[in-house]
C-alpha atoms as a PDB file:
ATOM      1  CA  UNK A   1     137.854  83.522  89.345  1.00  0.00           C
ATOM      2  CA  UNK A   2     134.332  83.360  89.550  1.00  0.00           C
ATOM      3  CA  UNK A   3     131.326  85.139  91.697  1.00  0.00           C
ATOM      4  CA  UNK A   4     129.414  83.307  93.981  1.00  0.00           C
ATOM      5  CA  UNK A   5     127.796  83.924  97.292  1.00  0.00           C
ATOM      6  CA  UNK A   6     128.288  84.009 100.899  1.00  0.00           C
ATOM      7  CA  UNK A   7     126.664  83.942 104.177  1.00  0.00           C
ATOM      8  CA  UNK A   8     127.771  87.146 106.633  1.00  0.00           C
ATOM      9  CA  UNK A   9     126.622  87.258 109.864  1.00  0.00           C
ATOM     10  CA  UNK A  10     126.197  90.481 111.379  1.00  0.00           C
ATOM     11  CA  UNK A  11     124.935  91.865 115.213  1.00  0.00           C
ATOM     12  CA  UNK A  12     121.601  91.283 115.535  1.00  0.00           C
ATOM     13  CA  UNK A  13     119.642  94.364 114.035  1.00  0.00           C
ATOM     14  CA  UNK A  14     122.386  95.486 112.151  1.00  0.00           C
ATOM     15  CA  UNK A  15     121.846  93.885 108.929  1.00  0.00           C
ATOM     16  CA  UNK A  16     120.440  97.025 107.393  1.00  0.00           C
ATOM     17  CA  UNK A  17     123.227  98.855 108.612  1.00  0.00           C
ATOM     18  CA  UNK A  18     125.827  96.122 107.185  1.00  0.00           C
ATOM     19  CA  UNK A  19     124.468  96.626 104.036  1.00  0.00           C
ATOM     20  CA  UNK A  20     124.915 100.520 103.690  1.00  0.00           C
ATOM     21  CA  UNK A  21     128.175 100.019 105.393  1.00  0.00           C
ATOM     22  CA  UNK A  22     129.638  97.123 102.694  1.00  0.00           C
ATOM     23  CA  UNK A  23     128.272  99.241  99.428  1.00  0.00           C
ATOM     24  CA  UNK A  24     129.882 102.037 100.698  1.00  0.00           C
ATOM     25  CA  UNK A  25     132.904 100.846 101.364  1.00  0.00           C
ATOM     26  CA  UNK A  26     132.879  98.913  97.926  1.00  0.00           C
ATOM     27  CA  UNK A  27     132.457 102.255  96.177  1.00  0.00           C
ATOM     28  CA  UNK A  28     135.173 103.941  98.283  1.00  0.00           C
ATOM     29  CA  UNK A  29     137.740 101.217  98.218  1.00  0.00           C
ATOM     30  CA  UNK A  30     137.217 100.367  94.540  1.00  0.00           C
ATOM     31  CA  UNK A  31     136.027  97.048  94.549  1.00  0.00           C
ATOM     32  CA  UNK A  32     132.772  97.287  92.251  1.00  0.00           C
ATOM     33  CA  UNK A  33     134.591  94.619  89.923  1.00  0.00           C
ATOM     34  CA  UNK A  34     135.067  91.691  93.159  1.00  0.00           C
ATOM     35  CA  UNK A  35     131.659  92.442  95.645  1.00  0.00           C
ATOM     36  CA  UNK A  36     128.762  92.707  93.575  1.00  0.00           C
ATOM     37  CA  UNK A  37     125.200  92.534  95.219  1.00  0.00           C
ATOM     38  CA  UNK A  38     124.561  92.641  99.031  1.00  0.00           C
ATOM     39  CA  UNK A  39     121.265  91.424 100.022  1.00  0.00           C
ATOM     40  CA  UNK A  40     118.888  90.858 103.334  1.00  0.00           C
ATOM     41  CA  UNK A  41     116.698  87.786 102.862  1.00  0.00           C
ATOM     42  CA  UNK A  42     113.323  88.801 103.770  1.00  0.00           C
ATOM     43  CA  UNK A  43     110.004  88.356 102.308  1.00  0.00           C
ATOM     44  CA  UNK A  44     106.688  89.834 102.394  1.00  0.00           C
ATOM     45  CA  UNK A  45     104.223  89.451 105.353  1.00  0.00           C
ATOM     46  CA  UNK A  46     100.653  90.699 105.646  1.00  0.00           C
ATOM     47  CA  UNK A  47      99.728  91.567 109.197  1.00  0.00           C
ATOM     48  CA  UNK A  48      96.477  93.778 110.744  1.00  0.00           C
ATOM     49  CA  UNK A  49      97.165  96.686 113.411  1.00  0.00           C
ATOM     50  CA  UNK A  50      95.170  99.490 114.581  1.00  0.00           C
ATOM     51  CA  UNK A  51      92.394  97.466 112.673  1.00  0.00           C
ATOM     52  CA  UNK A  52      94.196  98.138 109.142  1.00  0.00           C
ATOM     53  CA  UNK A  53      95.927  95.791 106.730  1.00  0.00           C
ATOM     54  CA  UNK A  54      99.415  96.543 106.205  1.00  0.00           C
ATOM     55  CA  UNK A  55     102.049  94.946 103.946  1.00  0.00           C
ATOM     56  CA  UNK A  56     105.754  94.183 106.084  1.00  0.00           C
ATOM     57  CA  UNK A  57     109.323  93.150 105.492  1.00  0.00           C
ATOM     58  CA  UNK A  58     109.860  90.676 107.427  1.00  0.00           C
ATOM     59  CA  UNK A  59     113.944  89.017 107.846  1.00  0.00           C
ATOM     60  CA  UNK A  60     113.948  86.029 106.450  1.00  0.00           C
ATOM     61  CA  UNK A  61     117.320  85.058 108.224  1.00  0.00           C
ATOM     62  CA  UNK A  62     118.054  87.840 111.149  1.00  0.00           C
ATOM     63  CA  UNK A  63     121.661  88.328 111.307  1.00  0.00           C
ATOM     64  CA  UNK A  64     122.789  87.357 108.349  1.00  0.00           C
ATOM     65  CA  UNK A  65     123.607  89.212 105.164  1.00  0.00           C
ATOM     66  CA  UNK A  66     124.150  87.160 101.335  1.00  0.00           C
ATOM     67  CA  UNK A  67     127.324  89.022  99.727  1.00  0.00           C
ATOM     68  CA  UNK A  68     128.121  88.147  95.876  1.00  0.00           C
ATOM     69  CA  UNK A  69     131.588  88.504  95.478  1.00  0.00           C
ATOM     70  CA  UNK A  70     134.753  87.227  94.038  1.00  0.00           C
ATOM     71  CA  UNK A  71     136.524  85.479  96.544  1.00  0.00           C
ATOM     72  CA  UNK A  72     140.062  87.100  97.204  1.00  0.00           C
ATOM     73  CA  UNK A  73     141.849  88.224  99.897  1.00  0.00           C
ATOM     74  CA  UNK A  74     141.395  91.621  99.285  1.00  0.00           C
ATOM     75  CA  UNK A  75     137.558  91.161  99.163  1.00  0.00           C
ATOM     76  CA  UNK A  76     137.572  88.936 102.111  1.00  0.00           C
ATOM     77  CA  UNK A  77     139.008  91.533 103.820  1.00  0.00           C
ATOM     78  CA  UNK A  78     137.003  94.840 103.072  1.00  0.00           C
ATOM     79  CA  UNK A  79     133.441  92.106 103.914  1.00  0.00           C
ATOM     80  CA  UNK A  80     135.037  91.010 107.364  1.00  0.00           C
ATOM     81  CA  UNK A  81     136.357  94.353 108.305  1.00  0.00           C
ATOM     82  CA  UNK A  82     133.077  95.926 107.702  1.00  0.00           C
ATOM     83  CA  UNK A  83     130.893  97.400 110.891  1.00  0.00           C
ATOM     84  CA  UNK A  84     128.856  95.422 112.420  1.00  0.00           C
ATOM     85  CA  UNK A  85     130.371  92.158 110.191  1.00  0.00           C
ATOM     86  CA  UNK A  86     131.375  89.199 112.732  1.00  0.00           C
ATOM     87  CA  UNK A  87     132.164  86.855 110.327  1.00  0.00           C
ATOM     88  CA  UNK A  88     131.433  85.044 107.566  1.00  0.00           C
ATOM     89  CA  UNK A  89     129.568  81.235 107.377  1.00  0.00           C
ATOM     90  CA  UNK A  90     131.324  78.229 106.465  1.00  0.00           C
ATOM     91  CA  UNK A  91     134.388  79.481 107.216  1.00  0.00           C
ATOM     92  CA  UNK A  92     136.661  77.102 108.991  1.00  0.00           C
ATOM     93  CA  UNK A  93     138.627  79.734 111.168  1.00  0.00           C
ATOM     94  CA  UNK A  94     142.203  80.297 111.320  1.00  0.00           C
ATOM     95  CA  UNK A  95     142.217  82.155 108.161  1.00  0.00           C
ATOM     96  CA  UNK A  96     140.239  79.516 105.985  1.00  0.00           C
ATOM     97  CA  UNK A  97     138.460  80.898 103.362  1.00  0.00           C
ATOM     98  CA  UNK A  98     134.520  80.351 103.713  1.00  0.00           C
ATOM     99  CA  UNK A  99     132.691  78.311 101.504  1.00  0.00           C
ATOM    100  CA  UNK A 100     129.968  79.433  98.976  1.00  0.00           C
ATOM    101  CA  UNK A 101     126.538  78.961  98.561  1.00  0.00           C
ATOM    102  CA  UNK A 102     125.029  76.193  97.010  1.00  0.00           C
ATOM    103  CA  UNK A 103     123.138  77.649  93.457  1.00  0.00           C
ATOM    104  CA  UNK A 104     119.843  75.966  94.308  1.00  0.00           C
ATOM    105  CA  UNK A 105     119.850  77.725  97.705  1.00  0.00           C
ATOM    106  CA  UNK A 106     120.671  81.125  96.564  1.00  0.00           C
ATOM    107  CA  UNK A 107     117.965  80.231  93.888  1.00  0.00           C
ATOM    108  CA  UNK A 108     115.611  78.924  96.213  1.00  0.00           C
ATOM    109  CA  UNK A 109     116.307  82.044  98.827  1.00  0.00           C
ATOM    110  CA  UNK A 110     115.889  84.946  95.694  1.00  0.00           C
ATOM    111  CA  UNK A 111     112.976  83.356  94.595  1.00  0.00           C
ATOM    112  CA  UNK A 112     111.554  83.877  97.775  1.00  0.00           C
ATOM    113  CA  UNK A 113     112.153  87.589  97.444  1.00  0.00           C
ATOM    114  CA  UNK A 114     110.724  87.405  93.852  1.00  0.00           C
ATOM    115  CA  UNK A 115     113.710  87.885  92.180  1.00  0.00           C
ATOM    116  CA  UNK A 116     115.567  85.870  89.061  1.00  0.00           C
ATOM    117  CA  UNK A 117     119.126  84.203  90.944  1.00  0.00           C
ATOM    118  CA  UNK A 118     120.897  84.102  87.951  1.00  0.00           C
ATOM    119  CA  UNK A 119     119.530  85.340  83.999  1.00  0.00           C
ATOM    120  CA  UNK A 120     118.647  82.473  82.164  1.00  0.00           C
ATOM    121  CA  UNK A 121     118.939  82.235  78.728  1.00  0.00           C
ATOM    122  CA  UNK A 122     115.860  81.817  77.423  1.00  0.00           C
ATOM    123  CA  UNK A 123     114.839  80.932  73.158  1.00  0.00           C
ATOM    124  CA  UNK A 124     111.058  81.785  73.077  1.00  0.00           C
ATOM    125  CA  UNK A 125     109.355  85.046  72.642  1.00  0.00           C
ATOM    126  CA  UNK A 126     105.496  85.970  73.481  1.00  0.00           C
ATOM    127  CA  UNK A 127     103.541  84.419  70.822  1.00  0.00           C
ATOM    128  CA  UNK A 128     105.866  81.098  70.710  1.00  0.00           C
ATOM    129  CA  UNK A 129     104.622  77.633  70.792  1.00  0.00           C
ATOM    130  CA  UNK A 130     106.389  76.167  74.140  1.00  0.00           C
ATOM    131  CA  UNK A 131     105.584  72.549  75.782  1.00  0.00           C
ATOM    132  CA  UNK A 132     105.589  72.388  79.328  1.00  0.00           C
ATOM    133  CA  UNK A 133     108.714  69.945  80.960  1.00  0.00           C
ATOM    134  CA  UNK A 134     107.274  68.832  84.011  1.00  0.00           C
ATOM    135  CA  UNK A 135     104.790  69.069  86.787  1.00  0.00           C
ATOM    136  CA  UNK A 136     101.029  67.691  86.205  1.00  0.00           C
ATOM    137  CA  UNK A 137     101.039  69.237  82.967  1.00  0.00           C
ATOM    138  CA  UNK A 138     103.866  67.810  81.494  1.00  0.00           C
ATOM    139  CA  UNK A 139     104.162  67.348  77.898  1.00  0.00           C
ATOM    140  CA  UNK A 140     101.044  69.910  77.182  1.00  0.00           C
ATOM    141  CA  UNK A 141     101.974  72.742  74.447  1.00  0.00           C
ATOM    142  CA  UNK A 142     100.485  76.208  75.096  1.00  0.00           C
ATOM    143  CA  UNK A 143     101.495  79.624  73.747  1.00  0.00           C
ATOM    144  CA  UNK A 144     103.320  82.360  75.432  1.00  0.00           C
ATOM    145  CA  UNK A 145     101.403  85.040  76.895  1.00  0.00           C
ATOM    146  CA  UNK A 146     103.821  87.136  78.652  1.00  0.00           C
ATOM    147  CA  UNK A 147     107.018  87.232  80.169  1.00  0.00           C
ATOM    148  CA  UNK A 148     108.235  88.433  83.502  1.00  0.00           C
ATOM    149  CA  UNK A 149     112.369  88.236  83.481  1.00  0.00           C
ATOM    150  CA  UNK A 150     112.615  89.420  86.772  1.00  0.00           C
ATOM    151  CA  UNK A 151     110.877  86.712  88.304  1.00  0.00           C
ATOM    152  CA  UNK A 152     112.483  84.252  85.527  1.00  0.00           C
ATOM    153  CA  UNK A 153     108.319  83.194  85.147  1.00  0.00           C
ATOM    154  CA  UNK A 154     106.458  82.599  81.652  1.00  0.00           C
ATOM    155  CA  UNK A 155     102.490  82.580  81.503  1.00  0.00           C
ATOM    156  CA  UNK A 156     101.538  79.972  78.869  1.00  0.00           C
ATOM    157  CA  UNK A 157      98.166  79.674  77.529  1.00  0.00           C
ATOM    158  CA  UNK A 158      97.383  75.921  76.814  1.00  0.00           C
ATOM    159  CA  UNK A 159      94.372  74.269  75.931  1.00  0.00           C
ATOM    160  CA  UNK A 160      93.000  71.955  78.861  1.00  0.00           C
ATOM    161  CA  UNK A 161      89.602  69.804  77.171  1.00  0.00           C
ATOM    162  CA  UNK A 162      88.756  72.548  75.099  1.00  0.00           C
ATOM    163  CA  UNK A 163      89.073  75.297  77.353  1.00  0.00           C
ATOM    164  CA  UNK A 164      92.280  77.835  77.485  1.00  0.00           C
ATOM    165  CA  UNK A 165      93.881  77.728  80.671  1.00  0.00           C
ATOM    166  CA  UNK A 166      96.612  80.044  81.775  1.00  0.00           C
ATOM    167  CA  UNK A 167      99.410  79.075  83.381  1.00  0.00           C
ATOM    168  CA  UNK A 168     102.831  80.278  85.288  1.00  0.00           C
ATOM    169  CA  UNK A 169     105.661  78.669  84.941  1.00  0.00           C
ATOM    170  CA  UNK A 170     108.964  78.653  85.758  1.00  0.00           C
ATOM    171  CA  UNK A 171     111.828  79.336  82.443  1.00  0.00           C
ATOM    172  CA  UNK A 172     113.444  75.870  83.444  1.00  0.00           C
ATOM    173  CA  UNK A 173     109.737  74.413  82.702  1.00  0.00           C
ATOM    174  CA  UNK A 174     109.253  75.405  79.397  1.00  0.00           C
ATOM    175  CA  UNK A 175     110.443  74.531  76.092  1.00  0.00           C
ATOM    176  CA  UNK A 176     110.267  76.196  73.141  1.00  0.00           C
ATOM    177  CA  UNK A 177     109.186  73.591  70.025  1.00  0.00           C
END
């Protein structure tokens, strides 16, 4: 059995609540080795009140909670069971099991928060020679500056006409030579 993620959709508001509720009952019930990570999409938002710059979260999806979890029906039942849970997404009714997310779009929606989906395995260090796989510098080689795992991100320095340029890329985009 593998872990992969779902879509629950919670009362509106709650999904901060949904979230204490579900790790709770994950530590109470045992089930730390078939729900893993429960997470609210938002992202960051910069907004002015009272005159003053201040940094928000701001729900990327409101109402719905990602669960990673080993699908079972034991799990299935401690997520749906859970206050404030109404159901999961993709989930046919009549006791169907609900489908999983798609890897790009959990990659795609944790990138968004600034966090790595998955670890990739990556075979270059800082001070490595990498070339860069694609975009409009395809092809270029540049040396690693730093690495940010979280992020999965890579700052290359590469030599544009003479002149070193640094760059952030992706771990997908570069390859070690």
């Amino acid at each position: 059995m593998e872990k992969n993620w779902y879509v629950v959709h919670t009362y509106s508001g709650y999904e901060n609540k949904v979230k204490a509720n579900l790790e709770k009952r994950v530590e109470t019930m045992g089930m730390q080795d078939k729900i893993f990570r429960v997470i609210i999409p938002e992202e960051q938002e910069t907004d002015f009140k009272d005159g003053k710059k201040r940094t928000v979260m701001r729900k990327t999806f409101p109402g719905y909670v990602l669960v990673e979890l080993i699908m079972t029906d034991e799990s299935w039942y401690v997520v749906r069971n859970t206050p404030g849970v109404t159901g999961f997404i993709g989930s046919s009714g009549g006791g169907a099991k609900p489908t999983p997310l798609l890897d790009e779009e959990v990659d795609f929606i944790l990138k968004q928060m600034g966090m790595a989906a998955r670890k990739v395995d990556i075979d270059f260090a800082v001070g490595d020679t990498v070339e860069v796989m694609e975009g409009p510098f395809a092809n270029f080689q540049g040396k690693v500056e730093e690495i940010d795992e979280t992020k999965g991100k890579v700052k290359v320095s590469i030599d544009i006409f003479g002149r070193e340029t640094k760059m952030e890329l992706d771990f997908e985009q570069a390859h070690k030579i």
